[in-house]
C-alpha atoms as a PDB file:
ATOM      1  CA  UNK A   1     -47.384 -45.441  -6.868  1.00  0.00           C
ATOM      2  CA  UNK A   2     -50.006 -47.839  -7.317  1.00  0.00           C
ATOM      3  CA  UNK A   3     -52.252 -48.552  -5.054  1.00  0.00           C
ATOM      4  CA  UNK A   4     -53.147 -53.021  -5.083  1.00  0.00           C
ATOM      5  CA  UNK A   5     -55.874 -53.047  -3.130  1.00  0.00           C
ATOM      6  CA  UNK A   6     -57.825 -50.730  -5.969  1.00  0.00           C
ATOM      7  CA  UNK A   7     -58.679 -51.774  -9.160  1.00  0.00           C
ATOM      8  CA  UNK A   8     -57.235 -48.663 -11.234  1.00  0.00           C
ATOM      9  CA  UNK A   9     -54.035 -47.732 -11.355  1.00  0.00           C
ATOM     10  CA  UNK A  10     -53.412 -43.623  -9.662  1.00  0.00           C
ATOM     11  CA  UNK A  11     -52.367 -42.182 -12.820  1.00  0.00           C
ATOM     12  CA  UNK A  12     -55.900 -42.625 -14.484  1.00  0.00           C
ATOM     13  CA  UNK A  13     -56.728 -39.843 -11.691  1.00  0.00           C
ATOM     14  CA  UNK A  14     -57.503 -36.629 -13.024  1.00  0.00           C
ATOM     15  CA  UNK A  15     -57.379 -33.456 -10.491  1.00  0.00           C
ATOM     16  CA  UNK A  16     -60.875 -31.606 -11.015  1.00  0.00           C
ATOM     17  CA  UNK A  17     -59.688 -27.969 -12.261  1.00  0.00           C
ATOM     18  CA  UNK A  18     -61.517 -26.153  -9.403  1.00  0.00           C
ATOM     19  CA  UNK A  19     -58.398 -28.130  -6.918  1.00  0.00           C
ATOM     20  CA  UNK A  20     -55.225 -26.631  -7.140  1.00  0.00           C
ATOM     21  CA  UNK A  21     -51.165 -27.551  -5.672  1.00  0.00           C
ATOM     22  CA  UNK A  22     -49.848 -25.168  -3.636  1.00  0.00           C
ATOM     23  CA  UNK A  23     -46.503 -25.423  -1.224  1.00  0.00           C
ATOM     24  CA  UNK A  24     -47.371 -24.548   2.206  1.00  0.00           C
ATOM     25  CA  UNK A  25     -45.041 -23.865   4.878  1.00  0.00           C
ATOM     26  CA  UNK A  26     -44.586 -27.267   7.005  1.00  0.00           C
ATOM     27  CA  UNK A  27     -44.575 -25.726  10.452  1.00  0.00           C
ATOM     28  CA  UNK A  28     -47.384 -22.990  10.011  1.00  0.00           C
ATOM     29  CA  UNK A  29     -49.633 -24.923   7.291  1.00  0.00           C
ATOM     30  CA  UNK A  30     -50.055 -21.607   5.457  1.00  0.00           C
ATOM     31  CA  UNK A  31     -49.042 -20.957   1.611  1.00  0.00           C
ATOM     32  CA  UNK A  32     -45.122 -21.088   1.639  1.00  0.00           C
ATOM     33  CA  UNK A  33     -42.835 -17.603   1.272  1.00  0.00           C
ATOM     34  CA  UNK A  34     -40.035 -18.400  -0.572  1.00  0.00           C
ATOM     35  CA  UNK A  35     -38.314 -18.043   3.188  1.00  0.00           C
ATOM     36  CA  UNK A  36     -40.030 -21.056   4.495  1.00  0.00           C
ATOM     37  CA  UNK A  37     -37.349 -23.382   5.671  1.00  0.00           C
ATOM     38  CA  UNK A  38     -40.014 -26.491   5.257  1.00  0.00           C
ATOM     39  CA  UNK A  39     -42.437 -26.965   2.667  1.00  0.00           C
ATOM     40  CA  UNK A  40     -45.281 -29.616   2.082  1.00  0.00           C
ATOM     41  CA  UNK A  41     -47.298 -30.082  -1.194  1.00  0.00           C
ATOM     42  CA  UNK A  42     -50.992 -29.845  -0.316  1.00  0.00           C
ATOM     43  CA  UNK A  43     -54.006 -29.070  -2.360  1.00  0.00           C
ATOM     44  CA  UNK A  44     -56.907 -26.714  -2.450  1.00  0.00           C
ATOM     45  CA  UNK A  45     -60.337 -25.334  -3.629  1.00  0.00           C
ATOM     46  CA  UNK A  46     -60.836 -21.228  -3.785  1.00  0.00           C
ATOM     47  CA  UNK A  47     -62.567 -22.165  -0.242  1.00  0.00           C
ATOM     48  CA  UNK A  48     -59.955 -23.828   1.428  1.00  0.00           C
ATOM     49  CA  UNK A  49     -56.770 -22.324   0.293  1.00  0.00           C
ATOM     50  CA  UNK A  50     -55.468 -20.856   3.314  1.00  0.00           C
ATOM     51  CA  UNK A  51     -53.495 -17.190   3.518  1.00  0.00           C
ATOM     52  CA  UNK A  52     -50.293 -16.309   2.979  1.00  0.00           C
ATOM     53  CA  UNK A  53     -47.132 -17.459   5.963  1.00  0.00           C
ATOM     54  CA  UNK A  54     -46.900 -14.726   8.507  1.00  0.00           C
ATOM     55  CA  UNK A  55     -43.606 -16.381  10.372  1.00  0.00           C
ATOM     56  CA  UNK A  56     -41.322 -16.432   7.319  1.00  0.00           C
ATOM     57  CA  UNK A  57     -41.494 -12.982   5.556  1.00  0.00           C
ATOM     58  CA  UNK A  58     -37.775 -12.474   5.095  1.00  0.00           C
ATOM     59  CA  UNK A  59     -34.331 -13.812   5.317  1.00  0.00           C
ATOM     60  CA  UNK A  60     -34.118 -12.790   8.725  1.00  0.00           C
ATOM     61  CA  UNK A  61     -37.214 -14.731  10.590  1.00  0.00           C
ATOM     62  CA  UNK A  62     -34.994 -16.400  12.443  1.00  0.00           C
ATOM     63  CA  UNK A  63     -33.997 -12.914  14.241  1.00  0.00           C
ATOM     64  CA  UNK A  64     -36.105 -11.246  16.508  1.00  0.00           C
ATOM     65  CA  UNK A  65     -34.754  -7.911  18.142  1.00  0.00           C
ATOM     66  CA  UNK A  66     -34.745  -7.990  21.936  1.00  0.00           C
ATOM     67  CA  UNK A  67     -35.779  -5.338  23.733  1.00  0.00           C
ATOM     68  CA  UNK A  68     -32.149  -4.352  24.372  1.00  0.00           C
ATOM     69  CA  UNK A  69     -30.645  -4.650  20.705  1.00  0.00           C
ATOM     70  CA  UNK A  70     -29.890  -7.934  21.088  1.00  0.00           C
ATOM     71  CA  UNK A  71     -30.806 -10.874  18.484  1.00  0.00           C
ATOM     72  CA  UNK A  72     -31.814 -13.674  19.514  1.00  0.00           C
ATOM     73  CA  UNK A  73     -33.400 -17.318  17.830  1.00  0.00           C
ATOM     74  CA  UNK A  74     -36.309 -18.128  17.520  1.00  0.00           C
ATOM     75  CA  UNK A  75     -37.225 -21.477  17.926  1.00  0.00           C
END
């Protein structure tokens, strides 16, 4: 999308090669596991990259076992 009130167009842009795309997971702003239910497209240095999702590690995040067997949601 072009941007009118600049006077070149966004695809002369070039992304430096030191800044890279990475999915992060929407509701913990960490890189995304492929179990993330949200995911945002953000961008990086080697500095700034944060770590890896801790919340979504497996098909069952949403499950959390009680302390009497139970599972319940996490919200």
């Amino acid at each position: 999308m072009n941007d009118p009130s600049i006077a070149m167009p966004l695809e002369y842009f070039e992304r430096p090669a030191t800044v890279y795309a990475d999915s992060i997971c929407a509701m913990t702003k960490k890189l995304a596991t492929p179990y993330c239910p949200e995911r945002a497209l953000e961008y990086f240095t080697d500095k700034t990259r944060p770590g890896r999702c801790d919340v979504h590690t497996s098909p069952e995040w949403k499950k959390e076992t009680a302390g009497d067997g139970e599972d319940k949601l996490l919200m």
